[in-house]
C-alpha atoms as a PDB file:
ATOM      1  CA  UNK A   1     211.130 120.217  59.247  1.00  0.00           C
ATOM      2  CA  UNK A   2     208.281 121.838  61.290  1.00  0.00           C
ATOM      3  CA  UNK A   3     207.141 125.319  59.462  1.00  0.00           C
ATOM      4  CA  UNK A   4     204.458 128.254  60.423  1.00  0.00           C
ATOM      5  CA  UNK A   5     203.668 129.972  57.753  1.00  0.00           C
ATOM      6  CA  UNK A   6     201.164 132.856  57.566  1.00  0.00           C
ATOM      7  CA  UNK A   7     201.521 133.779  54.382  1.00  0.00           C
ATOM      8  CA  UNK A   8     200.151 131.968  51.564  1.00  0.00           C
ATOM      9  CA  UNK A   9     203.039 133.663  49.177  1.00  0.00           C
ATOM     10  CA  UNK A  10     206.229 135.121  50.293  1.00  0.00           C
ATOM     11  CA  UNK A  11     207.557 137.869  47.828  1.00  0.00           C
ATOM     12  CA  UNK A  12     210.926 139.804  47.924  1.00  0.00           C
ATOM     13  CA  UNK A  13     212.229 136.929  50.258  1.00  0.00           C
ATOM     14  CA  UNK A  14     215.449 135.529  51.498  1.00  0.00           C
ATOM     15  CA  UNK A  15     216.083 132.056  53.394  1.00  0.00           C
ATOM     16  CA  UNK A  16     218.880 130.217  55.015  1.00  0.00           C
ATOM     17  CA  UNK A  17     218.863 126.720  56.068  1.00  0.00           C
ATOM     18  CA  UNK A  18     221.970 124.590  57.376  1.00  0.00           C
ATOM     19  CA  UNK A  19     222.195 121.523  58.433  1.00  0.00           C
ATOM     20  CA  UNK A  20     224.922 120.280  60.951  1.00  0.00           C
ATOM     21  CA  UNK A  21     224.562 116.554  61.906  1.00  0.00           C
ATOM     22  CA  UNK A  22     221.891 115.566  63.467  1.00  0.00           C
ATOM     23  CA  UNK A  23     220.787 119.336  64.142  1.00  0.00           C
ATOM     24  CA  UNK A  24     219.141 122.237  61.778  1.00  0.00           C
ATOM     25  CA  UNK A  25     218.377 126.020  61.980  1.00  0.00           C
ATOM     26  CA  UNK A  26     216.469 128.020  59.166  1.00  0.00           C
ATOM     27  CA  UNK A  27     215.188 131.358  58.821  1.00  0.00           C
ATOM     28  CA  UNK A  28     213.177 133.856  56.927  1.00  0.00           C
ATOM     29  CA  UNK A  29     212.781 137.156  55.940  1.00  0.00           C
ATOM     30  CA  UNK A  30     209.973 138.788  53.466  1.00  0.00           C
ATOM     31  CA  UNK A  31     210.278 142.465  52.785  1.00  0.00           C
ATOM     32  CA  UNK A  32     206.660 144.095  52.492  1.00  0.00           C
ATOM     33  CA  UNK A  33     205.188 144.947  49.024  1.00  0.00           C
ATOM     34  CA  UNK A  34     202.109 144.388  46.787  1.00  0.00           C
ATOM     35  CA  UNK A  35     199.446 142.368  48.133  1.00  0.00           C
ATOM     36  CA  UNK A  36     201.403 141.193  51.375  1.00  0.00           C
ATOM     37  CA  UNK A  37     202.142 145.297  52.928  1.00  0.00           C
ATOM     38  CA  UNK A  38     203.823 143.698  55.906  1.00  0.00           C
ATOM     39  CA  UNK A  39     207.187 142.754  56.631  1.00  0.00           C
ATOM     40  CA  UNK A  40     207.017 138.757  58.070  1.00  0.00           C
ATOM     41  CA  UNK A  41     209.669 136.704  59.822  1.00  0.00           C
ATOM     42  CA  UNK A  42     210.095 133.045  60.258  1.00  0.00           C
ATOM     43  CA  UNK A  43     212.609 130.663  62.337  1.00  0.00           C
ATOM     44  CA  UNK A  44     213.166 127.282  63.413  1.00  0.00           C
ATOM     45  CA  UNK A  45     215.061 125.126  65.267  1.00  0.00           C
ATOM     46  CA  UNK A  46     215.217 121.330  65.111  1.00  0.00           C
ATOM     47  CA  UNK A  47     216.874 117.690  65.107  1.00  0.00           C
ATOM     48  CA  UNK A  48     216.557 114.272  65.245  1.00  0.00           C
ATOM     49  CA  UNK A  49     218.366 113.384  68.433  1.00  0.00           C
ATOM     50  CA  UNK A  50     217.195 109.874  67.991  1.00  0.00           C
ATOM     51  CA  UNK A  51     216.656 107.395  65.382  1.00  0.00           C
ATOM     52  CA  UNK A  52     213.699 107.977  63.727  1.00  0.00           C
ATOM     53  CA  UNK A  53     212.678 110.569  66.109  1.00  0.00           C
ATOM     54  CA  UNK A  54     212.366 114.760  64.751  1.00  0.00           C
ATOM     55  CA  UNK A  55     211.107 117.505  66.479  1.00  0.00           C
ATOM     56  CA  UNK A  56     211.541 121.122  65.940  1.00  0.00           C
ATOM     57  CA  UNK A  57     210.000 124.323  67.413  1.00  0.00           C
ATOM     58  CA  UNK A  58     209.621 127.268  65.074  1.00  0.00           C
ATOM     59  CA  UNK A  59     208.516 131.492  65.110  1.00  0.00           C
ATOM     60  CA  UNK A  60     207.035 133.550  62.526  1.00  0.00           C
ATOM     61  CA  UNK A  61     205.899 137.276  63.228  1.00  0.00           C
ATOM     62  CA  UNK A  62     203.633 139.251  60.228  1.00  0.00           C
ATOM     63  CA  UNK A  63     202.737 142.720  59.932  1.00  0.00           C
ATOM     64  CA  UNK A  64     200.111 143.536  57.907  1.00  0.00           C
ATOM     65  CA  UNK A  65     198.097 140.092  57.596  1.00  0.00           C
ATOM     66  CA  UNK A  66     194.942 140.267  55.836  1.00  0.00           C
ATOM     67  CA  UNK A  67     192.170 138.090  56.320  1.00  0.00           C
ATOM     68  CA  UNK A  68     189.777 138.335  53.374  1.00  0.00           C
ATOM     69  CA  UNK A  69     186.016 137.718  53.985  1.00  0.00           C
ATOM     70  CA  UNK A  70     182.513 137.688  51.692  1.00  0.00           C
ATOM     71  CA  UNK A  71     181.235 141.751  51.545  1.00  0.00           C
ATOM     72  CA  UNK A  72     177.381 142.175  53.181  1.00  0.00           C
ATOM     73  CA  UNK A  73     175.067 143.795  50.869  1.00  0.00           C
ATOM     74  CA  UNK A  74     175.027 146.875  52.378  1.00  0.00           C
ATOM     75  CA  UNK A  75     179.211 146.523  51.882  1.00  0.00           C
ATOM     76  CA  UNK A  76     178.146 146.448  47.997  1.00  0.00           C
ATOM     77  CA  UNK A  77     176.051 149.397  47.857  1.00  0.00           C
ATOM     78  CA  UNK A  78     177.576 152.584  47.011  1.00  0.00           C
ATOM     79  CA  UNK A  79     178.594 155.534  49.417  1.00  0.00           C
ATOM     80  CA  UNK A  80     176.134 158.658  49.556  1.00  0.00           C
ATOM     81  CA  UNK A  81     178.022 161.458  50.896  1.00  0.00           C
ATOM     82  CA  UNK A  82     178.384 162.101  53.291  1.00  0.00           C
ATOM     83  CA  UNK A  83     178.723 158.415  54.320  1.00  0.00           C
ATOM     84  CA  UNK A  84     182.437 156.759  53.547  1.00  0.00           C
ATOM     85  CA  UNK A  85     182.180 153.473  55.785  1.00  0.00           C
ATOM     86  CA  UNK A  86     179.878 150.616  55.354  1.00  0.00           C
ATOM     87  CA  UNK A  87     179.726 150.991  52.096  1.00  0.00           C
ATOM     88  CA  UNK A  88     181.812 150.571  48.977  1.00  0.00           C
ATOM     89  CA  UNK A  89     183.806 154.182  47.554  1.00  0.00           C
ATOM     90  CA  UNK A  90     183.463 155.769  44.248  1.00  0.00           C
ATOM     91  CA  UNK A  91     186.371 154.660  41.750  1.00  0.00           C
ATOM     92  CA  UNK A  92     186.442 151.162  43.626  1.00  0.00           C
ATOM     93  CA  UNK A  93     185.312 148.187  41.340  1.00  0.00           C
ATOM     94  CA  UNK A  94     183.077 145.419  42.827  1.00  0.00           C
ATOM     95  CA  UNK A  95     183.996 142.845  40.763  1.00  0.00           C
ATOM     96  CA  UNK A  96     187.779 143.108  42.301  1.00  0.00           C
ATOM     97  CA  UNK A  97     187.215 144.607  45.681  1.00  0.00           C
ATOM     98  CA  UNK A  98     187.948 142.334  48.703  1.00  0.00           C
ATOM     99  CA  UNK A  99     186.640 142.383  52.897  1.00  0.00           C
ATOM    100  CA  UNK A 100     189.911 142.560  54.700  1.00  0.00           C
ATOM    101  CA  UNK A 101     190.394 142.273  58.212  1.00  0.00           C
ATOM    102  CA  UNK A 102     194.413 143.491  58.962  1.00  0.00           C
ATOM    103  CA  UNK A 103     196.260 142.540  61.821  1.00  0.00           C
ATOM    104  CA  UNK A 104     199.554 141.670  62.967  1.00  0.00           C
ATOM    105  CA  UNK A 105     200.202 138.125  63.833  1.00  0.00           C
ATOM    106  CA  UNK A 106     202.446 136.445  65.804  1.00  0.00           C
ATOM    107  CA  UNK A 107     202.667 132.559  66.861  1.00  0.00           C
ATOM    108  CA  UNK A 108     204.901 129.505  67.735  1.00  0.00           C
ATOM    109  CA  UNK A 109     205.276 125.947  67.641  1.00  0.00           C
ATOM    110  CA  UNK A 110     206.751 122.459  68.542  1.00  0.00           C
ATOM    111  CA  UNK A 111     205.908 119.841  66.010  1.00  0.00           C
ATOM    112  CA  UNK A 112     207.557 115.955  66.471  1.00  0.00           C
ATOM    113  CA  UNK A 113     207.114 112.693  64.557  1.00  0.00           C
ATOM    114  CA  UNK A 114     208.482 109.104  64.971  1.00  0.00           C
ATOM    115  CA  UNK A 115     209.016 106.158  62.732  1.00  0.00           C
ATOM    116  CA  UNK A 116     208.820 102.878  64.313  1.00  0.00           C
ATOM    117  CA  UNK A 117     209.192 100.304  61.554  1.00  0.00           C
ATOM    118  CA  UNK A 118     205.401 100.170  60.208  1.00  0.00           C
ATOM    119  CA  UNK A 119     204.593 103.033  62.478  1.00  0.00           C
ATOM    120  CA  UNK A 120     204.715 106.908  62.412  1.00  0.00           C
ATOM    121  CA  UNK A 121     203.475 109.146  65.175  1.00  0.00           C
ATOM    122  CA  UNK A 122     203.417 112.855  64.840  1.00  0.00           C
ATOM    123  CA  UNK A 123     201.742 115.637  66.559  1.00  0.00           C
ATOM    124  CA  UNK A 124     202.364 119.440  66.951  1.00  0.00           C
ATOM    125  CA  UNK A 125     201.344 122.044  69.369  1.00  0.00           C
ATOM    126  CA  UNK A 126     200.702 125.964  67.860  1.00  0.00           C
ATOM    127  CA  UNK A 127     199.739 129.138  69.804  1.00  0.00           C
ATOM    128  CA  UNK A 128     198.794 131.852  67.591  1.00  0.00           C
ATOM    129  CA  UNK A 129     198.089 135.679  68.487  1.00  0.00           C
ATOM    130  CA  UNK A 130     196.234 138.417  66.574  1.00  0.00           C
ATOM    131  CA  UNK A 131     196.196 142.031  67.553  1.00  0.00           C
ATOM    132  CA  UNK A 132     195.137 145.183  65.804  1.00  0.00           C
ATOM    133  CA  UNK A 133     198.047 146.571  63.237  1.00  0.00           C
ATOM    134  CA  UNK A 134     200.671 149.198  64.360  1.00  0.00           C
ATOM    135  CA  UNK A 135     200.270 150.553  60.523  1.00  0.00           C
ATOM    136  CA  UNK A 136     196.904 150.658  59.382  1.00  0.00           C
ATOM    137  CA  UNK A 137     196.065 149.807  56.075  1.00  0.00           C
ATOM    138  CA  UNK A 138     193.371 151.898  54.001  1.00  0.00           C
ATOM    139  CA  UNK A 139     190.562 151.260  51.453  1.00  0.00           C
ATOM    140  CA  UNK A 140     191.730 151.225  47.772  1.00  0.00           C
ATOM    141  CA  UNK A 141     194.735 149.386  49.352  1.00  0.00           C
ATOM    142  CA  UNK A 142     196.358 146.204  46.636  1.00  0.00           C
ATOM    143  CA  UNK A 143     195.838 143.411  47.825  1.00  0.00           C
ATOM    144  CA  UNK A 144     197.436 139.709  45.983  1.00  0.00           C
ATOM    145  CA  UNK A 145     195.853 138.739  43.005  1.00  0.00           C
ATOM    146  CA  UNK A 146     195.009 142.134  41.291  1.00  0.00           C
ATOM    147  CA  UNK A 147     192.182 142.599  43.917  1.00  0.00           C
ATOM    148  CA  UNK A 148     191.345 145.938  45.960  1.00  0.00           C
ATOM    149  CA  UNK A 149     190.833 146.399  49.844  1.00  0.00           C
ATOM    150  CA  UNK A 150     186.970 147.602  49.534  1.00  0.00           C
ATOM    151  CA  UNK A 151     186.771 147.433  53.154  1.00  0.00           C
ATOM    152  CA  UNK A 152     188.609 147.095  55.769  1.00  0.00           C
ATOM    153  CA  UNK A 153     188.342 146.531  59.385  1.00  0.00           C
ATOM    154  CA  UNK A 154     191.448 147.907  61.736  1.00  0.00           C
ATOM    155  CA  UNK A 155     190.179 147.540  64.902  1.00  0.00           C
ATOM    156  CA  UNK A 156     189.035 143.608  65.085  1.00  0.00           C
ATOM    157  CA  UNK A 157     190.381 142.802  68.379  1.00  0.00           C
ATOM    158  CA  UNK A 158     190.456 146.406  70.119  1.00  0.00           C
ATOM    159  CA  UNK A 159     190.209 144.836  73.744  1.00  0.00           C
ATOM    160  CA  UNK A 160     192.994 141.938  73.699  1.00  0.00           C
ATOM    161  CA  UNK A 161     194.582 139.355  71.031  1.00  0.00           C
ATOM    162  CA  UNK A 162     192.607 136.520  69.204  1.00  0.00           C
ATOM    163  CA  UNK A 163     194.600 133.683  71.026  1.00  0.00           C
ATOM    164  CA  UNK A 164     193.934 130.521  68.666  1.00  0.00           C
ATOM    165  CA  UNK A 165     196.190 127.280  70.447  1.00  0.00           C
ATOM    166  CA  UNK A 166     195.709 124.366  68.178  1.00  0.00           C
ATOM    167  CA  UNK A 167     196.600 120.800  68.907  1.00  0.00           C
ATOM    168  CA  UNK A 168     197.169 117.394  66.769  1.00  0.00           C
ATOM    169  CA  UNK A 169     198.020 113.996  67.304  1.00  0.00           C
ATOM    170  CA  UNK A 170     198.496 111.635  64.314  1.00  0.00           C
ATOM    171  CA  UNK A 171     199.477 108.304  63.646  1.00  0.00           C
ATOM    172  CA  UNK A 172     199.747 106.215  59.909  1.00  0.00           C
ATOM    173  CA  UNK A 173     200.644 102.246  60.033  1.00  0.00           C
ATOM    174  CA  UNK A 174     202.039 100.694  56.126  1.00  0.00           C
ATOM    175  CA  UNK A 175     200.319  97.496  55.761  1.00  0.00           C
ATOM    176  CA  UNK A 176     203.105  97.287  53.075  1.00  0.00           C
ATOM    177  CA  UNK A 177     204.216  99.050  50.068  1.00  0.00           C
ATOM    178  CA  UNK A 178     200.756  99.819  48.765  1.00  0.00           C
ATOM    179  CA  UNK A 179     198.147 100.275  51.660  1.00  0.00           C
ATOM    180  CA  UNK A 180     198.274 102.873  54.419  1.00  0.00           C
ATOM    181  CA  UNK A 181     195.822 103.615  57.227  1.00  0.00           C
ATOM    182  CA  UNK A 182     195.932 106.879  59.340  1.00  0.00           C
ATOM    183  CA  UNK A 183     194.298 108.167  62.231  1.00  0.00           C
ATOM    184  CA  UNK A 184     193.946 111.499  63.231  1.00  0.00           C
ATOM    185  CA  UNK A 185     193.030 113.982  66.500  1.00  0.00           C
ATOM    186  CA  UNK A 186     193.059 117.889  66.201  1.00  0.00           C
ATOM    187  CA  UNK A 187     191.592 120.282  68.739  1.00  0.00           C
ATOM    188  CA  UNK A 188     191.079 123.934  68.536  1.00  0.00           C
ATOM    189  CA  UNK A 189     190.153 126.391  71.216  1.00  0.00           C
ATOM    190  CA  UNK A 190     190.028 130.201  71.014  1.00  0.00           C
ATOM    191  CA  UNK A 191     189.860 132.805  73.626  1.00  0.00           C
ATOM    192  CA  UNK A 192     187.242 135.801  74.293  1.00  0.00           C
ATOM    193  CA  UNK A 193     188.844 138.903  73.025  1.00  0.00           C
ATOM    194  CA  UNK A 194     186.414 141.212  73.327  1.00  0.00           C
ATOM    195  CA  UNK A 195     184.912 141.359  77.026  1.00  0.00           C
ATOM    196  CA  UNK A 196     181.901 143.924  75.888  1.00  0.00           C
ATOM    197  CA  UNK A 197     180.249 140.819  74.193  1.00  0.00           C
ATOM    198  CA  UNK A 198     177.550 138.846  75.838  1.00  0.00           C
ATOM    199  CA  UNK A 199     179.052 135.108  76.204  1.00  0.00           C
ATOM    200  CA  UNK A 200     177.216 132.940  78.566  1.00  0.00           C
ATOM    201  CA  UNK A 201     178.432 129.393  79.178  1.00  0.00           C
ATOM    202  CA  UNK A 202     177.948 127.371  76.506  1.00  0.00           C
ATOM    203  CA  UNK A 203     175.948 129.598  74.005  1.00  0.00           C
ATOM    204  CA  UNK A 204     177.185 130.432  70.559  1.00  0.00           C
ATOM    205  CA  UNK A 205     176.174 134.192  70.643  1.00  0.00           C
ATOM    206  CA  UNK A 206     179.343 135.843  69.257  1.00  0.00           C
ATOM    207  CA  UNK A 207     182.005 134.840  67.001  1.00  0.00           C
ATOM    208  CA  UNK A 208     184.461 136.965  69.815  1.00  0.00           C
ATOM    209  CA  UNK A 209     183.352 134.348  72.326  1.00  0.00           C
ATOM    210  CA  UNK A 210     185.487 131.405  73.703  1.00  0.00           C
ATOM    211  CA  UNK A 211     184.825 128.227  71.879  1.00  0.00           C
ATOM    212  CA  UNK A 212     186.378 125.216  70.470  1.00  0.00           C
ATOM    213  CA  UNK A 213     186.517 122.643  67.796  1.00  0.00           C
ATOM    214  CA  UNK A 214     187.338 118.832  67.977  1.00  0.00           C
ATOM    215  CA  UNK A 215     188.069 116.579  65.164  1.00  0.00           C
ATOM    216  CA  UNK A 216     188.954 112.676  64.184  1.00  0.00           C
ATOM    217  CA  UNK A 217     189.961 111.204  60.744  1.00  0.00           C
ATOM    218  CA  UNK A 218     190.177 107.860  59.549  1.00  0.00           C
ATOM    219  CA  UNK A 219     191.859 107.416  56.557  1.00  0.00           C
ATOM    220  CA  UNK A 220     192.884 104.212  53.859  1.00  0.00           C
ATOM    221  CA  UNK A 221     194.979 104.967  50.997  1.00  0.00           C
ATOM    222  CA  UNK A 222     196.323 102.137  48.277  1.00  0.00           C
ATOM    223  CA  UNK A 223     198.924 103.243  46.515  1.00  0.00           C
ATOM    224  CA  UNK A 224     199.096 101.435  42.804  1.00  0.00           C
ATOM    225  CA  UNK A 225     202.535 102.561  41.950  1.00  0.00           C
ATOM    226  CA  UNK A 226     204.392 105.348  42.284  1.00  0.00           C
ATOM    227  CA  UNK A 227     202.015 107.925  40.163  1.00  0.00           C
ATOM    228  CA  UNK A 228     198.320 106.276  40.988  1.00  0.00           C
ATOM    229  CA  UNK A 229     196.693 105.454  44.287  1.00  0.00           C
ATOM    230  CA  UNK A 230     192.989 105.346  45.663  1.00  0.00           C
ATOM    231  CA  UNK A 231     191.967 107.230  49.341  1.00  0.00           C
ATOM    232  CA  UNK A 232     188.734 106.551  51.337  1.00  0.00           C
ATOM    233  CA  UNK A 233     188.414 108.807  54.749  1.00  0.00           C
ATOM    234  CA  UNK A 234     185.647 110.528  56.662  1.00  0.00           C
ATOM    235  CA  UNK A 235     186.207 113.153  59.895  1.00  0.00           C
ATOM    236  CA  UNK A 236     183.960 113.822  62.312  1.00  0.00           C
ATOM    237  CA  UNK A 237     183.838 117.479  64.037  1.00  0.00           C
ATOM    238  CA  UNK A 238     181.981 119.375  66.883  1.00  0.00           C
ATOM    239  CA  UNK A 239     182.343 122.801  67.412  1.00  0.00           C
ATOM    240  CA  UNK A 240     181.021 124.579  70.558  1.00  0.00           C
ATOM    241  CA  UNK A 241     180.751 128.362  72.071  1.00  0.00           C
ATOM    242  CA  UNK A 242     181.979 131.396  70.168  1.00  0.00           C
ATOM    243  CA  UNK A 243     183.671 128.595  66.990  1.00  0.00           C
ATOM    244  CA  UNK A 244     179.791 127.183  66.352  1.00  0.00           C
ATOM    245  CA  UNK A 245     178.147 131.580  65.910  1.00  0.00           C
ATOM    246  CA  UNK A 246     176.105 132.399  63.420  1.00  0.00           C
ATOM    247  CA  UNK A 247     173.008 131.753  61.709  1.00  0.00           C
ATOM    248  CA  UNK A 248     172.895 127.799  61.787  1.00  0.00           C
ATOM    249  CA  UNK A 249     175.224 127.618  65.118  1.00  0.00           C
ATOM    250  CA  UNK A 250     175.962 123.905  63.713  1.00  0.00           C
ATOM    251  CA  UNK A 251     177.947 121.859  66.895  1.00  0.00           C
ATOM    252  CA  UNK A 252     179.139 118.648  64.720  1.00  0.00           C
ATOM    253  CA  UNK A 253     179.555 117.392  61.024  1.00  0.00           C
ATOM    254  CA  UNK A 254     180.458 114.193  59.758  1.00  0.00           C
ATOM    255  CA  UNK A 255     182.503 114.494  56.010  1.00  0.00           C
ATOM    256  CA  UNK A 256     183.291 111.222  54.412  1.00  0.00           C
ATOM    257  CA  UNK A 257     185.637 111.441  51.047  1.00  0.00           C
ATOM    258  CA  UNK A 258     186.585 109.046  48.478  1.00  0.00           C
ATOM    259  CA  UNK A 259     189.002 110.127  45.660  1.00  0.00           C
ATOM    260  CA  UNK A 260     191.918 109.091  43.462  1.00  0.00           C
ATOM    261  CA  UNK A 261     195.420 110.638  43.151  1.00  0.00           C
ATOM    262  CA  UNK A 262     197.808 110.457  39.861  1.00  0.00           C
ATOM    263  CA  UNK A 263     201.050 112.409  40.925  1.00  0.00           C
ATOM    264  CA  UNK A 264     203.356 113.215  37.645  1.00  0.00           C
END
């Protein structure tokens, strides 16, 4: 079943799933509390109308979301009065304070796969929205983990929403029992949500600009048995426009991996 999930830990939760034949529904409901403030929502609908064939399409809605990024040292230094922003508060501890970025969140998606004896295709389409919260969260704030909002930024996208729509087509073909290959696409565009930003065409001036990311992975994994098995990949990624900001504006990477895998 096809999930979005925007929360890394749902607390004070309740679920229902049921499944009638070849059709399913589920749902979701978090309460706020602790280090997730918000309350959060999730659905989905799905079936497999065909043999070997699923495909669902699923909601979720979150209040609250934080996004947690590295402090600047200015962030660090302590507040002079009669200064109370860009800087970190009296009473506040460093060693547990966190960068948050709050909004609420919003998205949907369709997500499919199909077996075809050796064969399985899948690929899902997301559309995700950000926009500045309704309630505002403040500094001193707890946040998951025992940590402390040290900062926080309530006004990220004060123009229009963050649209992210990500896309990805996979496939994976069984040799046999032991060795699997998969092949990958993924692509990732975002939108400009802040118009006073300078974004010419095609130059990586501002993280609020319009940009995009592709990627492709190549994968082999032999399995031993059932607890032991051996993966060699690599993915190759280019990044353009607003996605490839900052100081080393990098456009493309290529990561190759080799590891090993004993499940209990």
């Amino acid at each position: 079943m096809a999930t979005v999930l925007r929360r890394t830990r749902l607390d004070n939760a309740v679920k229902y799933f049921n499944q009638v034949g070849k059709f399913r529904i589920a749902g979701m409901f978090a309460s706020g509390g602790g280090g997730s403030p918000g309350n959060g929502i999730q659905a989905d609908v799905g079936g497999d109308p065909l043999p070997g064939w699923s495909i669902d399409a699923a909601y979720a809605n979150e209040k609250d979301a934080i996004i947690i990024s590295p402090a600047s040292a200015a962030q660090v230094t302590p507040c002079v009065a009669p200064a109370t922003t860009g800087c970190l508060l009296p009473l506040i501890d460093p060693s547990t304070a966190v960068n948050a970025t709050v909004s609420d969140n919003w998205s949907w998606e369709v997500a499919t796969s199909y077996q075809w004896q050796q064969f399985k295709f899948s690929g899902a389409y997301e559309d995700i929205h950000f926009r500045n919260p309704q309630v505002r969260l403040n500094v001193g704030a707890p946040d998951i983990g025992g940590y402390v909002i040290g900062w926080v930024n309530n006004n990220a996208y004060p123009q229009s929403a963050k649209i992210i729509q990500y896309m990805w087509f996979g496939g994976k073909y069984s040799y046999n029992s032991h060795f699997d290959v998969y092949l990958a696409w993924y692509y990732f565009t975002q939108n400009n949500f802040n118009k006073t930003v300078h974004c010419p065409g095609g130059t990586a001036d501002n993280a609020a600009c319009s940009g995009r990311e592709a990627g492709y992975s190549l994968v082999a994994d032999y399995k031993f048995d059932r607890h032991f098995d051996i993966y060699a990949g690599a993915m190759y990624s280019h990044i353009a426009d607003g996605l490839a900001a900052g100081p080393t504006q990098t456009t493309f990477t290529i990561d190759p991996t080799i590891g090993g895998r004993f499940n209990f």
